[in-house]
Protein backbone atom coordinates (compact mmCIF):
# COMPACT_ATOMS: atom_id res chain seq x y z
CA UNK A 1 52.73 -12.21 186.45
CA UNK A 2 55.58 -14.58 185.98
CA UNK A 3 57.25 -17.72 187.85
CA UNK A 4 60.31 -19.49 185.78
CA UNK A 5 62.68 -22.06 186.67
CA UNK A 6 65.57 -22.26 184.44
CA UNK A 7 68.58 -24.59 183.99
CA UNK A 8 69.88 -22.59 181.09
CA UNK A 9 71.07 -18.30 182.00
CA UNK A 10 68.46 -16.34 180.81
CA UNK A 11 68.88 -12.77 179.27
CA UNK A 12 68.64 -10.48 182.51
CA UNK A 13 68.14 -7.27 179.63
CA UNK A 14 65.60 -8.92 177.75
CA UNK A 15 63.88 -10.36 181.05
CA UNK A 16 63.54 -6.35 182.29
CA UNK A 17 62.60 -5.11 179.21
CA UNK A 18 59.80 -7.44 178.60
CA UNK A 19 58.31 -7.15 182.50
CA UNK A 20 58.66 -3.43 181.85
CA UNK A 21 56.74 -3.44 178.48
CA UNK A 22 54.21 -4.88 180.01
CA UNK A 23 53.04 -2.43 182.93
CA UNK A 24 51.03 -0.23 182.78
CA UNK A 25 50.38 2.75 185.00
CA UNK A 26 53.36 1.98 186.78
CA UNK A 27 55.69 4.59 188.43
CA UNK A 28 57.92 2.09 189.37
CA UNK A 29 59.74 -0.93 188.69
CA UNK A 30 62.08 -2.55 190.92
CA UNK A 31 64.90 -5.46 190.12
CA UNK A 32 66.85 -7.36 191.96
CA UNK A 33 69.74 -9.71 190.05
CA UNK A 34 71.45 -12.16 192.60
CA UNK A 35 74.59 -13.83 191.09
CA UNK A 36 76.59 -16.70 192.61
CA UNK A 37 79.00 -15.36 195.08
CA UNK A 38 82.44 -16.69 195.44
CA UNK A 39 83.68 -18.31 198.67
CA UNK A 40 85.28 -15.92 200.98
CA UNK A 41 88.31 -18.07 200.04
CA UNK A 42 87.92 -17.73 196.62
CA UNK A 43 87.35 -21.56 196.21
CA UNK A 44 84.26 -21.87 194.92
CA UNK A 45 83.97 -24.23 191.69
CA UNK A 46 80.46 -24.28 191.58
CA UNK A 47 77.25 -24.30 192.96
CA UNK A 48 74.89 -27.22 192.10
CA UNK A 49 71.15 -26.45 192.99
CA UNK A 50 68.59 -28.84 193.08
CA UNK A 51 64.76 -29.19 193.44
CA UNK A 52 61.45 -30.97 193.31
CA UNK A 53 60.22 -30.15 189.97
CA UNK A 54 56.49 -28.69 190.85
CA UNK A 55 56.36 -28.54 194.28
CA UNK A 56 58.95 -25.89 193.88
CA UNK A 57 57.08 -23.56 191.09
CA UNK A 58 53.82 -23.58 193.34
CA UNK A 59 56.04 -22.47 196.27
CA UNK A 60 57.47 -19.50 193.97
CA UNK A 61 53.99 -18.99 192.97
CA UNK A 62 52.74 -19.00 196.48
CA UNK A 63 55.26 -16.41 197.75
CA UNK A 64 54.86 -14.52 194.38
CA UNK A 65 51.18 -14.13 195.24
CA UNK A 66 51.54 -13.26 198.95
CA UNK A 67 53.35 -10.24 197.90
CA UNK A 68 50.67 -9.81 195.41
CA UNK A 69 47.74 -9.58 198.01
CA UNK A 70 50.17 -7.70 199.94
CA UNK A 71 51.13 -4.50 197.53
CA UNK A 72 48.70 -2.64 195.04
CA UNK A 73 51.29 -4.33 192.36
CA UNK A 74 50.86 -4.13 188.61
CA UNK A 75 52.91 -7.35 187.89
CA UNK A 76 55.80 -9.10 190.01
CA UNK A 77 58.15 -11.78 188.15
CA UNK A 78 60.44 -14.83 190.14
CA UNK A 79 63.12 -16.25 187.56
CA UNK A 80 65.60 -18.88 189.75
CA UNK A 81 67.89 -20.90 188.01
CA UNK A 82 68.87 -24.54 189.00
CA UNK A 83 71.50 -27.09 188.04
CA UNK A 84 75.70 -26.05 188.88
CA UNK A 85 76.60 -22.41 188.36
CA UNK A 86 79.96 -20.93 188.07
CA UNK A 87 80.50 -17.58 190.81
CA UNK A 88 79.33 -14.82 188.76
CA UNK A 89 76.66 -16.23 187.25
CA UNK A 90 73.22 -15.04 187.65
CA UNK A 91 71.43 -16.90 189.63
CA UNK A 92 67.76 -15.38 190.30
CA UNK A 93 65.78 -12.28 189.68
CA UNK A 94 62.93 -10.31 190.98
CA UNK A 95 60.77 -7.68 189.77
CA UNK A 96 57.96 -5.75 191.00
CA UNK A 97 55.85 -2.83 189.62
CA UNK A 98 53.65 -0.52 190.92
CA UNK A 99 52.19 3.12 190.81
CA UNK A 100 54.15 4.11 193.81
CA UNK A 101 57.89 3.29 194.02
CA UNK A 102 57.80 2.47 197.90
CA UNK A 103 55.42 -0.24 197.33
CA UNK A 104 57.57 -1.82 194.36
CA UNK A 105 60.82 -1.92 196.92
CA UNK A 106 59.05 -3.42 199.53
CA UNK A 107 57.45 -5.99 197.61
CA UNK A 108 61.05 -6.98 196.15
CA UNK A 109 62.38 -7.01 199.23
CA UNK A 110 59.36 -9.36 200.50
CA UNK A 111 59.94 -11.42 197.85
CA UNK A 112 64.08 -12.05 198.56
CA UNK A 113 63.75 -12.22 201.68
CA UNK A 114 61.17 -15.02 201.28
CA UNK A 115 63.08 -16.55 198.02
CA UNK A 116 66.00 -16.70 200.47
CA UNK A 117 64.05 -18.77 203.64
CA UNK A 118 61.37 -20.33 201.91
CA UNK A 119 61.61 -21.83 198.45
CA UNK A 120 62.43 -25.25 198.64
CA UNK A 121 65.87 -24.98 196.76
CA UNK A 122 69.07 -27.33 197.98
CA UNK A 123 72.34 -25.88 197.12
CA UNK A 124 75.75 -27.66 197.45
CA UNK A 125 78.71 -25.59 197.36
CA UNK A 126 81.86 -27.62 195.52
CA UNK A 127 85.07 -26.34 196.11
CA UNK A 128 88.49 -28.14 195.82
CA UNK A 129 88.31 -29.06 199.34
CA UNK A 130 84.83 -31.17 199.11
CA UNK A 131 81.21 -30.66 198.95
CA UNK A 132 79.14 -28.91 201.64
CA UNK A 133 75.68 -28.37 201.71
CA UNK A 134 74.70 -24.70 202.42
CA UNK A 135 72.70 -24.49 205.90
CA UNK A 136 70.18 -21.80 206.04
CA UNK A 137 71.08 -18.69 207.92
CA UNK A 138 70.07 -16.98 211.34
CA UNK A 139 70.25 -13.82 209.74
CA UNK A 140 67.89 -14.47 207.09
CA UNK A 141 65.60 -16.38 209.34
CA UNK A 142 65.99 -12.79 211.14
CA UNK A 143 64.85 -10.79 207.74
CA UNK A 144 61.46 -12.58 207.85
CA UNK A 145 60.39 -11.40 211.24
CA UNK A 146 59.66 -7.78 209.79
CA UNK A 147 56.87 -9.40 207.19
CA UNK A 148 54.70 -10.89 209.95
């Protein structure tokens, strides 16, 4: 059962592999990879990602566990990255286990969808044209309503 917050890219095959190693009785394991997206202009120079060292692992930790009491999970991992990324760069990941694979998706889908409204992460997106800070979103406000 696993929280990380990187500033460094981490090895998305070794990151799978080792979560996966260590179920057991699991019929399923789900991952999601989330990279940094480009701007629909294709301006993007980087994304620069900050937070509050602390506060923000027990906030990982407290969604990680909600899904957790939520599921019959064998383990469930949060890796987020911070600092500036590039677009393509990977970003986050989630993974979920459990004995049934319906119960694995919907836990990683709790999980984003949470990651997405919740965690206390402030992103700036740089382009050549400025700085802008990235608002949250209606629509994944929206996503959240189904988990209640």
């Amino acid at each position: 059962m696993t929280v990380k917050l990187l500033s460094a890219p981490f090895d998305l095959a070794a990151e799978t592999d080792a979560f996966a190693a260590a179920q057991t009785g699991a019929g399923g394991i789900v991952t999601f990879t989330g990279v940094v997206r480009d701007a629909e202009t294709g301006t993007l120079e980087r994304m620069e990602i900050e937070h509050y060292p602390g506060m923000t692992e027990r906030a990982l930790q407290d969604i990680r566990d909600a899904a957790l009491a939520r599921w019959p999970l064998s383990g469930a991992m949060i890796i987020h990255r911070f600092g500036t990324l590039r677009p393509g760069e990977t970003i986050m990941m989630v993974a979920t286990a459990s004995r049934h694979r319906a119960d694995a998706f919907a836990a990683a889908e709790f999980l984003m969808d949470y990651l997405k409204s919740r965690a206390p992460f402030w992103k700036k997106e740089v382009t050549g044209q400025g700085a802008a800070w990235v608002d949250a979103r209606d629509v994944d406000e929206a996503a959240l309503e189904r988990w209640q």
